[in-house]
PDB file of N, CA and C in Angstrom:
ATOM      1  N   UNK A   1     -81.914  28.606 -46.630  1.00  0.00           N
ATOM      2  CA  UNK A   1     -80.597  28.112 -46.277  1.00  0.00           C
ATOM      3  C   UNK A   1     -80.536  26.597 -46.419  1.00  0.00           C
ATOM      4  N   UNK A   2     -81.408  25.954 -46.027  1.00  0.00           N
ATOM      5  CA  UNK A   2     -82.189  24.718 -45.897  1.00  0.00           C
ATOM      6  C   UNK A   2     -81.670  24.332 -47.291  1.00  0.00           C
ATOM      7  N   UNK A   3     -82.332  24.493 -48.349  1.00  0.00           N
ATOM      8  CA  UNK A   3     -82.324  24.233 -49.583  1.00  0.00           C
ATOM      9  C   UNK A   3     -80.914  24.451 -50.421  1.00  0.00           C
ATOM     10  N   UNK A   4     -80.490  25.502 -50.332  1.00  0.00           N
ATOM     11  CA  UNK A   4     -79.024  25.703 -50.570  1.00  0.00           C
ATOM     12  C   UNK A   4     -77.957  24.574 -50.158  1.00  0.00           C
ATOM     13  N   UNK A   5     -78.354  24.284 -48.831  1.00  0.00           N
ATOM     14  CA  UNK A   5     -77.083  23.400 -48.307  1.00  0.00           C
ATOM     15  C   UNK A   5     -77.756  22.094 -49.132  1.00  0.00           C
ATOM     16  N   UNK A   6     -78.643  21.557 -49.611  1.00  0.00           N
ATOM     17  CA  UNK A   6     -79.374  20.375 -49.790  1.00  0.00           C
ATOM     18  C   UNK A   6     -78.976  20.084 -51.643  1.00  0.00           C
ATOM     19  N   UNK A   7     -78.749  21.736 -51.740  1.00  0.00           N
ATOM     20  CA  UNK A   7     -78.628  21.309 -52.955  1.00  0.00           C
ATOM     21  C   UNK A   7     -77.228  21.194 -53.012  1.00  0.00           C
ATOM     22  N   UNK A   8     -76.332  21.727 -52.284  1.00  0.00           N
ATOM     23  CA  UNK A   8     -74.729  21.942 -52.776  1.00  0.00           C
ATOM     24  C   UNK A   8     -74.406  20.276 -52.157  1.00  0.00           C
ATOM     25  N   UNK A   9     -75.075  19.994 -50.872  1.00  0.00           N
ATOM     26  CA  UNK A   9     -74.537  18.631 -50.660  1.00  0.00           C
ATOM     27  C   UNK A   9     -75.163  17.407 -51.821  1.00  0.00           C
ATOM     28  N   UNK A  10     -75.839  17.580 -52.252  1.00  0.00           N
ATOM     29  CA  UNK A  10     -76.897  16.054 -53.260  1.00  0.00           C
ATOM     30  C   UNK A  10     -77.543  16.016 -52.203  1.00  0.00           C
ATOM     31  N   UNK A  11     -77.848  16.232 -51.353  1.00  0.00           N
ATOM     32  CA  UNK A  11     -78.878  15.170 -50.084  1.00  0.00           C
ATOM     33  C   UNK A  11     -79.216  15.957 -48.771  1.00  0.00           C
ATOM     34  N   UNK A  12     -79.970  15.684 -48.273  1.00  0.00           N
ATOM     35  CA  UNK A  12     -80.037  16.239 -46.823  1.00  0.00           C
ATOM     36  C   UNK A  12     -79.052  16.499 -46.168  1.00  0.00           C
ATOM     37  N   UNK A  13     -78.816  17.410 -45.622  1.00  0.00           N
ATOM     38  CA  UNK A  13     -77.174  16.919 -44.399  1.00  0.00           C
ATOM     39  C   UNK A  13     -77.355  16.103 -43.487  1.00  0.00           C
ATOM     40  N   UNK A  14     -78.375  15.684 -43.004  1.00  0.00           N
ATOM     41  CA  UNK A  14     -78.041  14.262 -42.243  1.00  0.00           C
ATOM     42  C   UNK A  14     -78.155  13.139 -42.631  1.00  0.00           C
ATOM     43  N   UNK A  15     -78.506  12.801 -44.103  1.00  0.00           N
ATOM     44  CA  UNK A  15     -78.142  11.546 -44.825  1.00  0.00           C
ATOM     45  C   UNK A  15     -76.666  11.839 -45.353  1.00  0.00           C
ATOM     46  N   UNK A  16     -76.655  12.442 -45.439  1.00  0.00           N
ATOM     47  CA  UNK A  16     -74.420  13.468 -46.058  1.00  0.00           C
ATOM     48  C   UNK A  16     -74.014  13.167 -45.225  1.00  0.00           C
ATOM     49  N   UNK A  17     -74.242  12.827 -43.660  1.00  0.00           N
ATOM     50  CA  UNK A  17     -73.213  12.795 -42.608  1.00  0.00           C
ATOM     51  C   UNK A  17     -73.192  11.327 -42.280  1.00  0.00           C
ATOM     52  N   UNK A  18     -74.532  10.794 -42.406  1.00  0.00           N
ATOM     53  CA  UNK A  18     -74.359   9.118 -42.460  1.00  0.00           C
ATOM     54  C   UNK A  18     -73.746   8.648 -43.034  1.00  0.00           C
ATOM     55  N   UNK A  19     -73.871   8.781 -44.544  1.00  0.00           N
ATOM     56  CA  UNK A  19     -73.244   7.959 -45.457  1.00  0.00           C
ATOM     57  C   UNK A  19     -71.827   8.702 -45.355  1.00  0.00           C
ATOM     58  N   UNK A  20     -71.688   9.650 -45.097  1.00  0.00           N
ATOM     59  CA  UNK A  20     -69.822   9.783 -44.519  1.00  0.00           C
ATOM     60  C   UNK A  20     -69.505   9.040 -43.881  1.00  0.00           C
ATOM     61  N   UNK A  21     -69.943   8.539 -42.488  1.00  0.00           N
ATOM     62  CA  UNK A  21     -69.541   7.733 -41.715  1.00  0.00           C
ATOM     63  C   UNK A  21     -69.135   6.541 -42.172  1.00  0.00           C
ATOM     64  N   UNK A  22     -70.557   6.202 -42.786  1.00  0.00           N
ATOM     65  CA  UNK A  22     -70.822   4.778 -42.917  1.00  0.00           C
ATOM     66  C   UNK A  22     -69.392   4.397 -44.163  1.00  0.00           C
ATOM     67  N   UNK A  23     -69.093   5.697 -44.965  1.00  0.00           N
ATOM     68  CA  UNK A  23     -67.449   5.103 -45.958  1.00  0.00           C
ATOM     69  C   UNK A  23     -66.479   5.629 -45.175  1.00  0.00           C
ATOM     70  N   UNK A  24     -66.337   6.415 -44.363  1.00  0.00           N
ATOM     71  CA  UNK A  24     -65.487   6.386 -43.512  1.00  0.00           C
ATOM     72  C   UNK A  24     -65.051   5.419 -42.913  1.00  0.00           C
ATOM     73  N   UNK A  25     -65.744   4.485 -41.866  1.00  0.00           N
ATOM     74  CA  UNK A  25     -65.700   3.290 -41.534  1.00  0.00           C
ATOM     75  C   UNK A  25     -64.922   2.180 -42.746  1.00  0.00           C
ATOM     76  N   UNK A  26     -65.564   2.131 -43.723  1.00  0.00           N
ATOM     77  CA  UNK A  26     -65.275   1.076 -44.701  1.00  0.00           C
ATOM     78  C   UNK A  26     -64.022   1.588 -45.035  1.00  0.00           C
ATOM     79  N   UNK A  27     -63.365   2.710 -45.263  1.00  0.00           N
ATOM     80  CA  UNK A  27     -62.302   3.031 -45.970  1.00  0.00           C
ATOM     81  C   UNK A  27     -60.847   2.374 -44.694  1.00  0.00           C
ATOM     82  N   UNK A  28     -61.484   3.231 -43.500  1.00  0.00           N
ATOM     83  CA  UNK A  28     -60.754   2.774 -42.134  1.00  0.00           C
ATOM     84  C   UNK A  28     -60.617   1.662 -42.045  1.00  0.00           C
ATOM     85  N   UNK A  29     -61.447   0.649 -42.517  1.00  0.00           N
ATOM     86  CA  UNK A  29     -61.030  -0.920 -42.071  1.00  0.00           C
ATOM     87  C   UNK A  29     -60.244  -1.659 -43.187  1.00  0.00           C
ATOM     88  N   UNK A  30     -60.418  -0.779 -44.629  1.00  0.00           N
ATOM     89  CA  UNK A  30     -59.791  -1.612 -45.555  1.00  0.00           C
ATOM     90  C   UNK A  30     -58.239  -0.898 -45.360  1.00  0.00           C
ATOM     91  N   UNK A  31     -57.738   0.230 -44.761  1.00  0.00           N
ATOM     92  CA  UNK A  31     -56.995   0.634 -44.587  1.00  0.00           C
ATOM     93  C   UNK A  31     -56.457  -0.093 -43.707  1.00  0.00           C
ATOM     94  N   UNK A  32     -56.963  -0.182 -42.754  1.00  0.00           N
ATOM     95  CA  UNK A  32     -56.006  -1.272 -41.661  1.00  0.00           C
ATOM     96  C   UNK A  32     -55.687  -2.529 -42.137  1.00  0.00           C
ATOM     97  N   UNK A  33     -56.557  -3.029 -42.395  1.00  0.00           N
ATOM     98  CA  UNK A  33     -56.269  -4.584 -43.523  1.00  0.00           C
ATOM     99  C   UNK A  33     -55.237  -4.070 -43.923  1.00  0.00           C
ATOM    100  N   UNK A  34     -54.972  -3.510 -45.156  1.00  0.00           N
ATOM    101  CA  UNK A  34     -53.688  -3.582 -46.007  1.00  0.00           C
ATOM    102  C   UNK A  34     -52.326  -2.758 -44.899  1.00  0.00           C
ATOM    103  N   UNK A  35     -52.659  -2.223 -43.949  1.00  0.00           N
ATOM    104  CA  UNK A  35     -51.830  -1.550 -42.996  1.00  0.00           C
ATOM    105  C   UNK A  35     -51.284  -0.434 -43.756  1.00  0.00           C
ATOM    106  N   UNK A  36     -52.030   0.862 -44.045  1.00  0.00           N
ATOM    107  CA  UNK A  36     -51.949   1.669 -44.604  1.00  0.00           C
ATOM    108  C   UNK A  36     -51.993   2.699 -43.668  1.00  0.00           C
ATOM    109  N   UNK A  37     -51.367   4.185 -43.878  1.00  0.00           N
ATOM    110  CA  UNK A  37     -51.613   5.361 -43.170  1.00  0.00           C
ATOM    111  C   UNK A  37     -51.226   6.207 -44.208  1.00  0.00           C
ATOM    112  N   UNK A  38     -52.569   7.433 -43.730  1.00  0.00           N
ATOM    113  CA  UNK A  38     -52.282   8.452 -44.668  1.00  0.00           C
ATOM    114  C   UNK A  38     -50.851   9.220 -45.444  1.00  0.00           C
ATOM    115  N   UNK A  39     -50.419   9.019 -44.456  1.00  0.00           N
ATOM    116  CA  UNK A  39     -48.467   9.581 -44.754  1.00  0.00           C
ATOM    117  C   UNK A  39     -48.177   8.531 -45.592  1.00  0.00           C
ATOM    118  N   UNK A  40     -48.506   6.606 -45.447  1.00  0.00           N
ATOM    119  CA  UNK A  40     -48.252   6.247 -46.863  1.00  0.00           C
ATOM    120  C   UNK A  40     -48.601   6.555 -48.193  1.00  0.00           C
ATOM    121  N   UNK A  41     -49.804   7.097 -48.214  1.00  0.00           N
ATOM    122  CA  UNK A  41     -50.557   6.998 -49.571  1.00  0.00           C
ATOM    123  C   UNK A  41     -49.824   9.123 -50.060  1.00  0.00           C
ATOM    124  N   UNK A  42     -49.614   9.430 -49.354  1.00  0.00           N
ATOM    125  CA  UNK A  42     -48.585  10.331 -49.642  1.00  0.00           C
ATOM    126  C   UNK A  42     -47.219  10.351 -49.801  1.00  0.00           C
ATOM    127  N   UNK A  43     -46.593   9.251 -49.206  1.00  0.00           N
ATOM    128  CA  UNK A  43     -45.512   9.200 -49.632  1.00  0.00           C
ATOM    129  C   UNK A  43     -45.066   8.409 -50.804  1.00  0.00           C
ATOM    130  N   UNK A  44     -45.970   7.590 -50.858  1.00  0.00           N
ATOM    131  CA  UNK A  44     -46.597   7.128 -52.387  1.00  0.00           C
ATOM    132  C   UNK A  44     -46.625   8.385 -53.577  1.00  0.00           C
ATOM    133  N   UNK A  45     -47.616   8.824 -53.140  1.00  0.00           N
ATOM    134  CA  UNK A  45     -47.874   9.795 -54.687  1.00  0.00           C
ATOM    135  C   UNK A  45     -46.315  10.621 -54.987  1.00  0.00           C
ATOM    136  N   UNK A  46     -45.565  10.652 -53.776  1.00  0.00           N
ATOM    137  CA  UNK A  46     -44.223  11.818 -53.630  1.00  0.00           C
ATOM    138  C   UNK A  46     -43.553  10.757 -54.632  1.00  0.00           C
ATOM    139  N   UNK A  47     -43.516   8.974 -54.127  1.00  0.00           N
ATOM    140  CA  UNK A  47     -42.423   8.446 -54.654  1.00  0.00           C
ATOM    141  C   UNK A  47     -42.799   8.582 -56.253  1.00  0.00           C
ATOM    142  N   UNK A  48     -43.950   7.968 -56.436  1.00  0.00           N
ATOM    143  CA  UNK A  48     -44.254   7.956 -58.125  1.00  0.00           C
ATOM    144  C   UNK A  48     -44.072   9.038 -58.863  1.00  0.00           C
ATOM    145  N   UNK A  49     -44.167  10.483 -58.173  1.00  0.00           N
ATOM    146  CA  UNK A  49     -43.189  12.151 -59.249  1.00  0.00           C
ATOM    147  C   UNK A  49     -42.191  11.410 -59.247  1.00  0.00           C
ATOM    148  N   UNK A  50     -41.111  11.220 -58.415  1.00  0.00           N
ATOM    149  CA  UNK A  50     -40.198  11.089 -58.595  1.00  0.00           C
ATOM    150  C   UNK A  50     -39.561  10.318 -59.203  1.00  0.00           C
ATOM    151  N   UNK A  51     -40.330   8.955 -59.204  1.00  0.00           N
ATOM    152  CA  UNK A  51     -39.853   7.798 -59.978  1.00  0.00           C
ATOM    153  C   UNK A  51     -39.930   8.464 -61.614  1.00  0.00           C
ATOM    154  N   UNK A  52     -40.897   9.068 -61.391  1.00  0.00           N
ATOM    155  CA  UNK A  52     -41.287   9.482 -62.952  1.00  0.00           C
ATOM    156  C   UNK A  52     -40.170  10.497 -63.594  1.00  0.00           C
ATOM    157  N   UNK A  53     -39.594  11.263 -62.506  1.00  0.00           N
ATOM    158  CA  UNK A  53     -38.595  12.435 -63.064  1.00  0.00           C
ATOM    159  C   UNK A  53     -37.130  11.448 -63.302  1.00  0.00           C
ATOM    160  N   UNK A  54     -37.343  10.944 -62.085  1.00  0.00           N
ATOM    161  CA  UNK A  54     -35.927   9.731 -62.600  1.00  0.00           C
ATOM    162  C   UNK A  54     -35.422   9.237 -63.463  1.00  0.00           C
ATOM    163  N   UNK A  55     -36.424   8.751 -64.099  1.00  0.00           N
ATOM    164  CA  UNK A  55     -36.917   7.940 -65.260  1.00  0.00           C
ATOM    165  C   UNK A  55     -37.115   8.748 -67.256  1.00  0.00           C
ATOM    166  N   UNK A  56     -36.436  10.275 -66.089  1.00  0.00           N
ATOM    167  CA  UNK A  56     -36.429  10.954 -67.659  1.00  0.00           C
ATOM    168  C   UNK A  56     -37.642  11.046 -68.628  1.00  0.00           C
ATOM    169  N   UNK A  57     -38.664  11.275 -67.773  1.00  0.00           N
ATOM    170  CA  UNK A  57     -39.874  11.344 -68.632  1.00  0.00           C
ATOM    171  C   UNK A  57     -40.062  10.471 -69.548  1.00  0.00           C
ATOM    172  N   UNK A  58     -39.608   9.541 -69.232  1.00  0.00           N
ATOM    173  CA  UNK A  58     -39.966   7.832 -70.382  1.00  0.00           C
ATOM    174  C   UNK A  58     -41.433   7.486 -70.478  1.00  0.00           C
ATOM    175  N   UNK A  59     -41.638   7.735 -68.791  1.00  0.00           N
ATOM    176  CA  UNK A  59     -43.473   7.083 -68.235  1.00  0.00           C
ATOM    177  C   UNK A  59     -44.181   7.806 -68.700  1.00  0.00           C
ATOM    178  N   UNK A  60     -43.734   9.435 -69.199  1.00  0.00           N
ATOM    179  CA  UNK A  60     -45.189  10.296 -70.012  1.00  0.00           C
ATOM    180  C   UNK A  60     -44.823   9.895 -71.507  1.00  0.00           C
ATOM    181  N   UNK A  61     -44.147   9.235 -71.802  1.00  0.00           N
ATOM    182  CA  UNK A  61     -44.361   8.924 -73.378  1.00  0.00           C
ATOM    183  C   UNK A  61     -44.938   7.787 -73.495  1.00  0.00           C
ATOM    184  N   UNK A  62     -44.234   6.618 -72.566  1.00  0.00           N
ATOM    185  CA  UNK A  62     -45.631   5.222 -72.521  1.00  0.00           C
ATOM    186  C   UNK A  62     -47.155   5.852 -72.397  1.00  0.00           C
ATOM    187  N   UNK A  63     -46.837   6.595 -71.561  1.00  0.00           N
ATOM    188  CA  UNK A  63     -48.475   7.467 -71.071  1.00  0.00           C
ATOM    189  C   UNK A  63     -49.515   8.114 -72.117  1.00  0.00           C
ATOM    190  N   UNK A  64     -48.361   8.305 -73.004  1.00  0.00           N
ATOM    191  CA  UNK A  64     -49.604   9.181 -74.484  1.00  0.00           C
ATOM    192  C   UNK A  64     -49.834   7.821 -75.344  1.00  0.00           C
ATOM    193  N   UNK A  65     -48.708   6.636 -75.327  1.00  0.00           N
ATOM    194  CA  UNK A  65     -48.761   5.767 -76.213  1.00  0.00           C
ATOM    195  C   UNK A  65     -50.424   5.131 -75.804  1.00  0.00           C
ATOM    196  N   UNK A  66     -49.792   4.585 -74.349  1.00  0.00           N
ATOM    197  CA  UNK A  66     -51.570   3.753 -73.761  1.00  0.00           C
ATOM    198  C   UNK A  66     -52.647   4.906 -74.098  1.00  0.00           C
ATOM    199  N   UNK A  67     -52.425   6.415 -74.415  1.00  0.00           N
ATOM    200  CA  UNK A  67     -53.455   7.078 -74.274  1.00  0.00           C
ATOM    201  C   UNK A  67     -54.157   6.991 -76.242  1.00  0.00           C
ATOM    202  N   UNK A  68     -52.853   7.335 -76.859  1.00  0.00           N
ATOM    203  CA  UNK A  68     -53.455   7.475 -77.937  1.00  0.00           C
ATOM    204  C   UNK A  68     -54.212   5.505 -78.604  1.00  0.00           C
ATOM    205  N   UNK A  69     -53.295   4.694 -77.887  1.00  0.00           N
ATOM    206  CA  UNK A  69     -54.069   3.104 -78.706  1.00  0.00           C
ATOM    207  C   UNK A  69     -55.631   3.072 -77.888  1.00  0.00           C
ATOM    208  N   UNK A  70     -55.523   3.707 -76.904  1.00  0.00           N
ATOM    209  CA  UNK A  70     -57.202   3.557 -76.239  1.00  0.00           C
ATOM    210  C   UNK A  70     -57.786   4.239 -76.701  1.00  0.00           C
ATOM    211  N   UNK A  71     -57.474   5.519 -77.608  1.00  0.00           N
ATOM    212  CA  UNK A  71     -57.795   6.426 -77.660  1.00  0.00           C
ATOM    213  C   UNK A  71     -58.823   6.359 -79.334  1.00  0.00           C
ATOM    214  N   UNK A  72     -57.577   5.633 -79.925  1.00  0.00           N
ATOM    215  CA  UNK A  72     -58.300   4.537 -81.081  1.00  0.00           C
ATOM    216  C   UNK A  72     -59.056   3.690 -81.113  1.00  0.00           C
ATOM    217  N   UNK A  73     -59.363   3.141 -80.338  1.00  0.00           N
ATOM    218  CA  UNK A  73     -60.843   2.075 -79.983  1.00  0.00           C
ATOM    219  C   UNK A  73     -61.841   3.046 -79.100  1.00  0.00           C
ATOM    220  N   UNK A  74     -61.457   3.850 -78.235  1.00  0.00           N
ATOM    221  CA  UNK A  74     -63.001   4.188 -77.522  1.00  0.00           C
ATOM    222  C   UNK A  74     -63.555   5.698 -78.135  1.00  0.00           C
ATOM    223  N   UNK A  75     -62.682   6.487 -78.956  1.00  0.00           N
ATOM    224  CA  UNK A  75     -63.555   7.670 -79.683  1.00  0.00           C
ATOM    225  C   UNK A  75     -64.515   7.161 -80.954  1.00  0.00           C
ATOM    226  N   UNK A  76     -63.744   6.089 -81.523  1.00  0.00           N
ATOM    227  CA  UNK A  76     -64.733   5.965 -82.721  1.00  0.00           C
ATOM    228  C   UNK A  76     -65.989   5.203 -82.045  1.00  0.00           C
ATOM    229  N   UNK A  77     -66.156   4.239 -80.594  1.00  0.00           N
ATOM    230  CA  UNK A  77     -66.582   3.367 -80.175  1.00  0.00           C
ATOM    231  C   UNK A  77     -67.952   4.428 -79.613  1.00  0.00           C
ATOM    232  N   UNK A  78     -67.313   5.493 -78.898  1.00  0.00           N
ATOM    233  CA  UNK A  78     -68.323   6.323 -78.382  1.00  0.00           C
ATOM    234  C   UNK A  78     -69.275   7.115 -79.420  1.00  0.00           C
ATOM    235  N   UNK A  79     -68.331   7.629 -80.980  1.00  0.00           N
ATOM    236  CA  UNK A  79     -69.689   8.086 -81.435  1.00  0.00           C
ATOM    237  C   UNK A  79     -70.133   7.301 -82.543  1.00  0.00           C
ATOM    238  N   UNK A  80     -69.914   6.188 -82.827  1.00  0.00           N
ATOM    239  CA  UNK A  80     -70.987   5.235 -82.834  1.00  0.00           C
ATOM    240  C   UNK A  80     -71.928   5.073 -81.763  1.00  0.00           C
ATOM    241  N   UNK A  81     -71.863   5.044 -80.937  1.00  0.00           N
ATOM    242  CA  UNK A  81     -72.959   4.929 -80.271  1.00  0.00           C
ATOM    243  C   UNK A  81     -73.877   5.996 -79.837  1.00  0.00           C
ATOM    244  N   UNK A  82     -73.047   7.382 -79.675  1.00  0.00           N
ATOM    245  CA  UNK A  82     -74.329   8.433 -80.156  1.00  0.00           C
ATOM    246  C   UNK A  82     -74.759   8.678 -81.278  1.00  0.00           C
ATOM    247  N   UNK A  83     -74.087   7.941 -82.613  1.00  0.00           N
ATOM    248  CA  UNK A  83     -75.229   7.855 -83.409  1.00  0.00           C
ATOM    249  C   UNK A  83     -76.327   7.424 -83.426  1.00  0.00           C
ATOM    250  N   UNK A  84     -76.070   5.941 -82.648  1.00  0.00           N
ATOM    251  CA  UNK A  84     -77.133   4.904 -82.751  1.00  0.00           C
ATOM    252  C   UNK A  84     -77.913   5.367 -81.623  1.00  0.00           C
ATOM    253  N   UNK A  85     -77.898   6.000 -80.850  1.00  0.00           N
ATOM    254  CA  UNK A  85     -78.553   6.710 -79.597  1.00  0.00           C
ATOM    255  C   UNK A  85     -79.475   7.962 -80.387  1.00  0.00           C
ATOM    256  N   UNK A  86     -78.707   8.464 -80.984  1.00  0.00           N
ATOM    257  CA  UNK A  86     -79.328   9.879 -81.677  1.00  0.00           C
ATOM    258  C   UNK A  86     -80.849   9.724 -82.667  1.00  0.00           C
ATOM    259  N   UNK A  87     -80.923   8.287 -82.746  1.00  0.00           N
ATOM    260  CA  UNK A  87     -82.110   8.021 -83.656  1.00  0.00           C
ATOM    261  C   UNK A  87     -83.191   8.141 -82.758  1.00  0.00           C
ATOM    262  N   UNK A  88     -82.970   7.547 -80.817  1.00  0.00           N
ATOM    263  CA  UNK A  88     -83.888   7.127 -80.260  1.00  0.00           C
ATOM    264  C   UNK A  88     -84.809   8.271 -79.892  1.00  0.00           C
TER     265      UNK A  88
END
C-alpha cells in the first residue's frame, strides 16, 4: 500500500504534505498581497468566456494567428535540435 501511495504521490506522503503546506503558505501570502480570493480568480476565468463570446470570437482567431507565427519558429527550432541531439 506503502509503495502504491509513494508512487501515485512522486514522494513519501509526508514529504507530499510538507511541501503542500509549505506552497500553500506561499500561494496564501502572495494572494493576500495582491488581495485576491478564490471567487476572484473565478470570476475572472467567467469574465474572460465571456469577454471572449462578446467579442465574436475575434480572440480565437488572434489566438491561432499567435499560435501559428510561434508555431513557425519553435517546430522547425525543436527538430533541429533532435537532430542535433539524435547524433549524441
Amino acid at each position: 500500500m506503502s509503495d502504491r501511495a509513494t508512487r501515485f504521490l512522486g514522494d513519501t506522503p509526508g514529504r507530499v504534505i510538507v511541501k503542500l503546506i509549505l506552497v500553500s503558505l506561499v500561494v496564501g501570502v502572495v494572494m493576500h498581497a495582491f488581495n485576491w480570493t478564490p471567487y476572484d480568480i473565478l470570476w475572472n476565468i467567467r469574465d474572460f468566456f465571456v469577454r471572449i463570446w462578446n467579442m465574436g470570437f475575434s480572440a480565437l482567431s488572434r489566438f491561432a494567428d499567435y499560435l501559428l507565427l510561434g508555431a513557425a519558429v519553435v517546430i522547425p527550432a525543436f527538430i533541429l535540435l533532435r537532430i542535433i541531439n539524435y547524433r549524441k
